[in-house]
N, C-alpha and C. Protein backbone atom coordinates (compact mmCIF):
# COMPACT_ATOMS: atom_id res chain seq x y z
N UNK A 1 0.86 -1.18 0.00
CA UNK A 1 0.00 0.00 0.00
C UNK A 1 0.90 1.24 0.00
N UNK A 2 0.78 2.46 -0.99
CA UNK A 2 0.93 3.55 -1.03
C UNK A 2 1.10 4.24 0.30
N UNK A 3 2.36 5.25 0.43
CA UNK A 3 2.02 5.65 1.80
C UNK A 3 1.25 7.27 1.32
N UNK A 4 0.53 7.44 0.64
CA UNK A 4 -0.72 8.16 0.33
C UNK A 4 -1.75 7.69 0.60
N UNK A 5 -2.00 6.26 0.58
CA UNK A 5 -3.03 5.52 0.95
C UNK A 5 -3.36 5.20 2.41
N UNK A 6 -2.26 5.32 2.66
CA UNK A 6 -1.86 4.72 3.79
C UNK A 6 -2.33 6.25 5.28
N UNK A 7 -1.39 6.76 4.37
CA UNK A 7 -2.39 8.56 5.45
C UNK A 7 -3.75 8.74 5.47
N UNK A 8 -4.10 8.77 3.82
CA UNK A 8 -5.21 8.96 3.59
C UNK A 8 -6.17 7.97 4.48
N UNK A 9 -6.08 6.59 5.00
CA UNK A 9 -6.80 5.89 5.54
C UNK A 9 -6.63 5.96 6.95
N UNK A 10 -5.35 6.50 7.73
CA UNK A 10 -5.50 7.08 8.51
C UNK A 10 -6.02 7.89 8.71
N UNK A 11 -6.29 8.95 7.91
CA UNK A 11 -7.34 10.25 8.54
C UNK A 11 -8.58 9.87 8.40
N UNK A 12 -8.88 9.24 7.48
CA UNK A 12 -10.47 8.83 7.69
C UNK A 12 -10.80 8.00 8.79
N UNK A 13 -10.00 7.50 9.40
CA UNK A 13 -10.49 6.72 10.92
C UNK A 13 -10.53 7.69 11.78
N UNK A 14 -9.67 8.56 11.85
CA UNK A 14 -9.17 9.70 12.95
C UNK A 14 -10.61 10.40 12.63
N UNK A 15 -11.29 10.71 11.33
CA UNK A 15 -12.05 11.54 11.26
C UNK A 15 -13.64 10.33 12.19
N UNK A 16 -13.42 9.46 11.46
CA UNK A 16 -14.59 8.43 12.00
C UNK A 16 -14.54 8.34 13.40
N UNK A 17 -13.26 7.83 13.99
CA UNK A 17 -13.49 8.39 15.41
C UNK A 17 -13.74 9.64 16.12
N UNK A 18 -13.41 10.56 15.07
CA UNK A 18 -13.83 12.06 16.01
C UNK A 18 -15.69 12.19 15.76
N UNK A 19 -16.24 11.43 14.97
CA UNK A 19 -17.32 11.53 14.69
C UNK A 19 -18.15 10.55 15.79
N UNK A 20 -17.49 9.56 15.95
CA UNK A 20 -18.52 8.44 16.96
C UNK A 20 -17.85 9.18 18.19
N UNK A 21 -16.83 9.99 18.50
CA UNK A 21 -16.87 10.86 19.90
C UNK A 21 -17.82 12.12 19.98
N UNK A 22 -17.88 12.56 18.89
CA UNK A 22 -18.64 13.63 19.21
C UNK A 22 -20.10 13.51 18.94
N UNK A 23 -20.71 12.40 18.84
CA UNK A 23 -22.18 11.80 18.89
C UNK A 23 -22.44 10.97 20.36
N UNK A 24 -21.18 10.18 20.56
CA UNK A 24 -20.95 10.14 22.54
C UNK A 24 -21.03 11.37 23.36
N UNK A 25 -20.06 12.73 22.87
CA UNK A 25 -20.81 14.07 23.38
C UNK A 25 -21.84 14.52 23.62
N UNK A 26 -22.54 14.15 22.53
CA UNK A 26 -23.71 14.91 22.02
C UNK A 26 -25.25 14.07 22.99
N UNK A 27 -24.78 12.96 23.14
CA UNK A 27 -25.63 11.57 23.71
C UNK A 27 -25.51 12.23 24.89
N UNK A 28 -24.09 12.27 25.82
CA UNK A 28 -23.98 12.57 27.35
C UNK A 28 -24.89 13.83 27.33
N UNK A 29 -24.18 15.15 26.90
CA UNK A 29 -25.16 16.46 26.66
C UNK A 29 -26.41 16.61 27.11
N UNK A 30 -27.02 15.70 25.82
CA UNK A 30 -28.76 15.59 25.82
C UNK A 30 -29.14 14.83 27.14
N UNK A 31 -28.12 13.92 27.17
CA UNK A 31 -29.05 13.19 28.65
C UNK A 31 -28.56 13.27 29.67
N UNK A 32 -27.80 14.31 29.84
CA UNK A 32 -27.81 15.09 31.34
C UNK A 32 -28.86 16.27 30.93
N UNK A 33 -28.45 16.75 30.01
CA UNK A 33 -29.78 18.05 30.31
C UNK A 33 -31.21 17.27 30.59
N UNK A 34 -31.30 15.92 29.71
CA UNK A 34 -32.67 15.61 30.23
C UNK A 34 -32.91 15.34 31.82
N UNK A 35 -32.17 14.40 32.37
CA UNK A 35 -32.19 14.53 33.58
C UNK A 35 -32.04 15.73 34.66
N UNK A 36 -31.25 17.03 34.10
CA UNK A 36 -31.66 17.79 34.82
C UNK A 36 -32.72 18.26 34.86
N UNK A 37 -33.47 18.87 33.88
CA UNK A 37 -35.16 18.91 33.86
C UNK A 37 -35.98 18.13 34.54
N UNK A 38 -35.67 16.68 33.30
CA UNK A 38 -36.85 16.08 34.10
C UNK A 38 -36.70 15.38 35.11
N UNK A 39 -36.02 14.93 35.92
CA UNK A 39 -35.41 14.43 36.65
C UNK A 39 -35.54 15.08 38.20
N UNK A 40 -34.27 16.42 38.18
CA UNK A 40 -34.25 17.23 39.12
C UNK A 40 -34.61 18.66 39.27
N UNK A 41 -35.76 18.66 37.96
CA UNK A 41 -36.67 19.26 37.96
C UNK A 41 -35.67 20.92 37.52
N UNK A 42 -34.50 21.23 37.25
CA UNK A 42 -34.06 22.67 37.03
C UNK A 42 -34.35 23.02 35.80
N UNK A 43 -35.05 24.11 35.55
CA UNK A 43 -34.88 24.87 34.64
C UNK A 43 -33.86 24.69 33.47
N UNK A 44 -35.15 24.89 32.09
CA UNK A 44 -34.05 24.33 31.07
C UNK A 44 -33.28 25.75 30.75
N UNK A 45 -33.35 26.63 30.97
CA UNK A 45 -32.34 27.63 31.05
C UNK A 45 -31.00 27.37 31.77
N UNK A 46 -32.14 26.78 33.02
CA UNK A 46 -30.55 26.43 34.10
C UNK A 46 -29.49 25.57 33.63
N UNK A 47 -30.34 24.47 33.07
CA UNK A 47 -29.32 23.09 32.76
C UNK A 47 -28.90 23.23 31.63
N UNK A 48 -29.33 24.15 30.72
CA UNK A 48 -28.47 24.17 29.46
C UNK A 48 -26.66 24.08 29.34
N UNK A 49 -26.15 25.22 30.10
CA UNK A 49 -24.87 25.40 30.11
C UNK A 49 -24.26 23.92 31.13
N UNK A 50 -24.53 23.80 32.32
CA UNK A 50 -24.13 22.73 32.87
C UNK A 50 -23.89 21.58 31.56
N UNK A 51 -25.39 21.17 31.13
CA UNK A 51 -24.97 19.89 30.09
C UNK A 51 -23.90 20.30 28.99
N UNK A 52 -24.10 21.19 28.57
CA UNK A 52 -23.21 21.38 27.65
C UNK A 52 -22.22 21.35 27.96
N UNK A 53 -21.58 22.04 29.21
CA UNK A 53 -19.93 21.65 29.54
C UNK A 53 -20.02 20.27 29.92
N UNK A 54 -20.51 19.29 29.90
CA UNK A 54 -20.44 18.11 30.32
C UNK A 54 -19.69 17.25 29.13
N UNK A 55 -20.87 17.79 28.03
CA UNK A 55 -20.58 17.41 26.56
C UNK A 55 -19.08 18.03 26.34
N UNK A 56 -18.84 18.91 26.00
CA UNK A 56 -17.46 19.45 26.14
C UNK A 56 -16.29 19.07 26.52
N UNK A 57 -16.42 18.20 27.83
CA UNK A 57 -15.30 17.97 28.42
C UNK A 57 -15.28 16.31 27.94
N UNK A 58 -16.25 15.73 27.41
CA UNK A 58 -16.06 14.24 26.79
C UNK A 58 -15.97 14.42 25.19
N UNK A 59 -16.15 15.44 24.62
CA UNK A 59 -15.52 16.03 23.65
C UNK A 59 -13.73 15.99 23.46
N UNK A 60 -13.65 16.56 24.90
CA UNK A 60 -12.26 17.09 24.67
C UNK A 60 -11.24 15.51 24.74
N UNK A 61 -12.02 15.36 26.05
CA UNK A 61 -11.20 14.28 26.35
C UNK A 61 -11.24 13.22 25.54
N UNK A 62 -12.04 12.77 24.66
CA UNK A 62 -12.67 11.55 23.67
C UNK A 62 -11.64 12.49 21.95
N UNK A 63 -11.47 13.53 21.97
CA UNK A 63 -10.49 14.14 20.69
C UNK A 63 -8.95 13.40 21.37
N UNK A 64 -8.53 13.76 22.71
CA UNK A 64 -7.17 14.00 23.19
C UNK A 64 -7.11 12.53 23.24
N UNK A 65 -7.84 11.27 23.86
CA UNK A 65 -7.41 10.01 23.88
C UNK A 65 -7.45 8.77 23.17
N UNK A 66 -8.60 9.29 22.31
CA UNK A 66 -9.56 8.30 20.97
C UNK A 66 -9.31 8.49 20.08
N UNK A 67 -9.44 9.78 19.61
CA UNK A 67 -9.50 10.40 18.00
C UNK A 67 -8.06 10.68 17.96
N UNK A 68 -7.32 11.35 18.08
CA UNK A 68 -6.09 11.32 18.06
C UNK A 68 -4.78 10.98 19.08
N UNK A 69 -5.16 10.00 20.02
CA UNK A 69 -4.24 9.32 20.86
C UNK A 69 -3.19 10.33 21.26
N UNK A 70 -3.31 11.38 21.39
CA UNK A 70 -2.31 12.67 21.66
C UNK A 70 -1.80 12.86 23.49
N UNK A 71 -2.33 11.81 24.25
CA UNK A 71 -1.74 11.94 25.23
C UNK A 71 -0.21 12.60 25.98
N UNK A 72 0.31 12.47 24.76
CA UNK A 72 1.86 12.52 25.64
C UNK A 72 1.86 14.00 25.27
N UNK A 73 1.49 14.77 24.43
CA UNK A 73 1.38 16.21 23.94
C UNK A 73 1.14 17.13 25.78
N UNK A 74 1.37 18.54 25.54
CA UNK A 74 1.06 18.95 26.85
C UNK A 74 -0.50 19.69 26.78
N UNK A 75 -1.24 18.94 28.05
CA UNK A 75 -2.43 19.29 28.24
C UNK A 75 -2.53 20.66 28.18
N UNK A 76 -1.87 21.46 28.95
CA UNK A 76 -2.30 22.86 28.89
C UNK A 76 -2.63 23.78 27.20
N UNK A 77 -1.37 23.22 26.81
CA UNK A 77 -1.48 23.76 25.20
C UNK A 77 -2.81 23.14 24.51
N UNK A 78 -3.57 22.00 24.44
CA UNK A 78 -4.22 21.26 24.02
C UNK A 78 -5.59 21.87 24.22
N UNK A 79 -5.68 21.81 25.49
CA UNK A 79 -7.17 22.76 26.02
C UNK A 79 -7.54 23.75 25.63
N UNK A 80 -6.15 24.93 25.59
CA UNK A 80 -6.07 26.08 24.75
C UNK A 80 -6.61 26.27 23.76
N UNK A 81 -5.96 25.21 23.03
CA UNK A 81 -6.14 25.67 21.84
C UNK A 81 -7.73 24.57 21.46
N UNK A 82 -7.82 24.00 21.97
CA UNK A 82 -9.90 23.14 22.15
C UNK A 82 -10.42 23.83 22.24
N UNK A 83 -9.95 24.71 23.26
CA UNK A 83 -11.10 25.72 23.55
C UNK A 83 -11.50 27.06 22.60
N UNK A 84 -10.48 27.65 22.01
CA UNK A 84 -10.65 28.54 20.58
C UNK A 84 -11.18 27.78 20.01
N UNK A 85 -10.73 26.66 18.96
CA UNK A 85 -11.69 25.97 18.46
C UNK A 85 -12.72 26.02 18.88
N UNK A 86 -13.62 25.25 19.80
CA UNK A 86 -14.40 25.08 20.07
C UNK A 86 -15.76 26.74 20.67
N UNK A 87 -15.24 27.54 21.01
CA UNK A 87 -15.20 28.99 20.87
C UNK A 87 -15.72 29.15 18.83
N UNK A 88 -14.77 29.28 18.38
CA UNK A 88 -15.23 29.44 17.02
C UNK A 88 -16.27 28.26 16.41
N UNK A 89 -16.15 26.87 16.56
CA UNK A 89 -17.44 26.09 16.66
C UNK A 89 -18.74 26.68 16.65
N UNK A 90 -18.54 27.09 18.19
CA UNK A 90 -20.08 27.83 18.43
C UNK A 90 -20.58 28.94 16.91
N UNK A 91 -19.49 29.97 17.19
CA UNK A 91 -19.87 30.69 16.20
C UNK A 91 -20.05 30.77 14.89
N UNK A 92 -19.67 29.66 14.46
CA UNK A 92 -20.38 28.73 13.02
C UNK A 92 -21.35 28.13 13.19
N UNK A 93 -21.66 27.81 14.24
CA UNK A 93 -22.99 26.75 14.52
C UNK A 93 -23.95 27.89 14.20
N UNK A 94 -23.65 28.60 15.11
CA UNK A 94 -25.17 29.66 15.14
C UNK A 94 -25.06 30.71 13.94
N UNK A 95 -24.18 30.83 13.30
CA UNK A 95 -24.38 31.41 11.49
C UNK A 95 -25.15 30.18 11.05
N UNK A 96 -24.32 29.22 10.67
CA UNK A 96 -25.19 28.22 10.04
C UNK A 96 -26.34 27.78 10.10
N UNK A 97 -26.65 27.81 11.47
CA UNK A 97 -27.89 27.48 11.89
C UNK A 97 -28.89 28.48 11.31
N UNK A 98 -28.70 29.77 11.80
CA UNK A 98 -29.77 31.38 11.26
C UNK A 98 -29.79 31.00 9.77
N UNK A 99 -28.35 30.99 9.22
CA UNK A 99 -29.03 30.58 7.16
C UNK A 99 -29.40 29.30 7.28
N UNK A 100 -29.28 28.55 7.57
CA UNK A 100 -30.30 27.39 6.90
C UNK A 100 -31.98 27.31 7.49
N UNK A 101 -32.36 28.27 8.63
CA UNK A 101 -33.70 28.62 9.16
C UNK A 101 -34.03 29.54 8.67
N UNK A 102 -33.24 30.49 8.02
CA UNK A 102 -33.71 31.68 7.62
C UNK A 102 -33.81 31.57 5.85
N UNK A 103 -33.10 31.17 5.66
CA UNK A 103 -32.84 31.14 4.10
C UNK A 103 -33.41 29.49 3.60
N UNK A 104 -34.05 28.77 3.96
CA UNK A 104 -34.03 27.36 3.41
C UNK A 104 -35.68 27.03 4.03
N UNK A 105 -36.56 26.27 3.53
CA UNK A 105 -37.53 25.58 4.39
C UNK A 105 -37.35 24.81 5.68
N UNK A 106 -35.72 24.45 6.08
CA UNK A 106 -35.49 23.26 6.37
C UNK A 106 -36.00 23.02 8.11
N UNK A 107 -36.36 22.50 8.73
CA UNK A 107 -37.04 21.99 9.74
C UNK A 107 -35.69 22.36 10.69
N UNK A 108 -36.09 23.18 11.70
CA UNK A 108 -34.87 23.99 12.92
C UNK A 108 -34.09 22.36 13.30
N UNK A 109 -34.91 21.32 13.87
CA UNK A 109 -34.16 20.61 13.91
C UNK A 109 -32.96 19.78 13.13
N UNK A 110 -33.56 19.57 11.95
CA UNK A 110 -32.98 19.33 10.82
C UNK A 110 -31.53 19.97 10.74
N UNK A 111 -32.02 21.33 10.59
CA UNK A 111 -30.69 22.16 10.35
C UNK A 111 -29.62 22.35 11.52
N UNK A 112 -30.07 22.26 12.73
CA UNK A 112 -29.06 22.23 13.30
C UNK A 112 -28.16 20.75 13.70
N UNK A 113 -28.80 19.82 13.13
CA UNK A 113 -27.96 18.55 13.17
C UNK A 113 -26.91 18.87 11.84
N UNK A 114 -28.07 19.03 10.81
CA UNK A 114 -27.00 19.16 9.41
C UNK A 114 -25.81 20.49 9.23
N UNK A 115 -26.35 21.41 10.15
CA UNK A 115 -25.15 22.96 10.19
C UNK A 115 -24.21 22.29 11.11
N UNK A 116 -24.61 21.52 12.12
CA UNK A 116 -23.45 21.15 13.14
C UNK A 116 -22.83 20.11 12.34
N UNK A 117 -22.84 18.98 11.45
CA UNK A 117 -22.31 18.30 11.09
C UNK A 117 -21.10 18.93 9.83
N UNK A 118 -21.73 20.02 9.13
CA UNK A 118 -20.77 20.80 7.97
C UNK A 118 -19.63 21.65 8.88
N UNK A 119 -20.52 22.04 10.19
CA UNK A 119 -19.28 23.09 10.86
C UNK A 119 -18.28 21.80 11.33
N UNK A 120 -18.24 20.67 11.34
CA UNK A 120 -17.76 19.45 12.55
C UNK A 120 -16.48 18.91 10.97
N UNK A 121 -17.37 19.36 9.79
CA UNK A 121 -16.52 18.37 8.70
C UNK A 121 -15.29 19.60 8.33
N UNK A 122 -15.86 20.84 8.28
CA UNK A 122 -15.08 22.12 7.49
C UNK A 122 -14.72 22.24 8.18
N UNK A 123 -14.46 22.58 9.43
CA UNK A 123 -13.79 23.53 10.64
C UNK A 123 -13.51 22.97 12.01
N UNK A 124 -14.16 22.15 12.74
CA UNK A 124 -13.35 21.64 14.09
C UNK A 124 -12.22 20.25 13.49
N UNK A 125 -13.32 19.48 12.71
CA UNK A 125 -11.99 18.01 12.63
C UNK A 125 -10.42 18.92 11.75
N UNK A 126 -10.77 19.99 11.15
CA UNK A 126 -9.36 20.09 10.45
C UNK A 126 -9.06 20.83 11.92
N UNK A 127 -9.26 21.83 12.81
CA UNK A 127 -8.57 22.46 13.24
C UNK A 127 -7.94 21.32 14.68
N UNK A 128 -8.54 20.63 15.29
CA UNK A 128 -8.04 19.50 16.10
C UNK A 128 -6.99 18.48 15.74
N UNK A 129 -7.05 18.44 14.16
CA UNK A 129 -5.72 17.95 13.43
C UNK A 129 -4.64 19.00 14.08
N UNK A 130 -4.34 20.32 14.22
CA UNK A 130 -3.84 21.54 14.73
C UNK A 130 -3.31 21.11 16.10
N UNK A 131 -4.61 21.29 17.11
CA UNK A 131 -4.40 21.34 18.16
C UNK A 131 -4.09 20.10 18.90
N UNK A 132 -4.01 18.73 18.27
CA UNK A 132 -3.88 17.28 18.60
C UNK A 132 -2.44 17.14 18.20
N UNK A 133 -1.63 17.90 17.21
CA UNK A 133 -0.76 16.69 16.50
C UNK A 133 0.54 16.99 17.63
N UNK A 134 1.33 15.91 16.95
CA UNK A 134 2.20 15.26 17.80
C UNK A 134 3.09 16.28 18.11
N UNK A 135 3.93 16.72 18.99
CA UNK A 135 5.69 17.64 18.51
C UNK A 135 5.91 16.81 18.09
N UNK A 136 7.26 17.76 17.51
CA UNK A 136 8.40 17.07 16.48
C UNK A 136 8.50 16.09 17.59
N UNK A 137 9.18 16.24 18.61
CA UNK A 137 9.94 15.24 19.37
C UNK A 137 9.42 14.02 19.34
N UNK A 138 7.71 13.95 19.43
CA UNK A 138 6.94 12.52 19.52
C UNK A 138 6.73 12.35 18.23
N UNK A 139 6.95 12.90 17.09
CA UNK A 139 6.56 12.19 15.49
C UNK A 139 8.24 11.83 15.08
N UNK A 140 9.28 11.75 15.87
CA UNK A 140 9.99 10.71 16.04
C UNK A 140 9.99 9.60 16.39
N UNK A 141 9.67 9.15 17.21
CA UNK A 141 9.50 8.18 18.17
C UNK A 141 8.93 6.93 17.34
């Protein structure tokens, strides 16, 4: 096998795993916010942000140990730079989201699975390639 082939089939797993992590995100998320509602009864105002950093942090951690096995890299730099990413995330989500509700027929739900999935393909998996990859020192090794 080609070692073009050979990358190339590496990133498509790296990408496949960042995809079955961030649908494990997305799973924890929803069902802590559900349980905070319905459950312990808080306000879905309240529990919004809670679940979401929940999702976030199995995000991060499911990019740093699954999707790109980047452990030995230094955490502090890593978070950093997750967190811009993920910072700019948002702010594609919610463009994308307003044009495809505003500009399209398409069903709010609809669109924000399908805007979050284009912002997840164009813009977080390339930029976590960024904030994941190895130093020089460990792409020796």
């Amino acid at each position: 096998m080609s070692k073009h082939v050979h990358l190339l089939k590496a990133h498509m797993l790296r990408f496949l795993r960042g995809a079955g992590v961030g649908a494990a995100a997305s799973a924890v998320d929803f069902a802590f916010l559900f349980l905070l509602v319905n459950g312990l009864h808080v306000p879905p105002t309240a529990a919004n942000v809670p679940a979401l950093l929940l999702g976030l942090c199995v995000q991060f951690i499911g990019a740093r140990y699954v999707v790109f096995r980047a452990s030995q890299s230094t955490l502090k730099k890593q978070l950093a730079g997750f967190l811009v990413t993920e910072l700019g995330s948002l702010l594609l989500n919610a463009l994308v989201f307003h044009v495809l509700v505003t500009l399209t027929p398409m069903p709010y739900l609809l669109a924000r699975v399908l805007g979050s999935f284009l912002v997840f393909v164009v813009f977080s998996f390339p930029m976590w390639n960024f904030v994941f990859r190895p130093t020089p020192q460990q792409s020796r090794q």
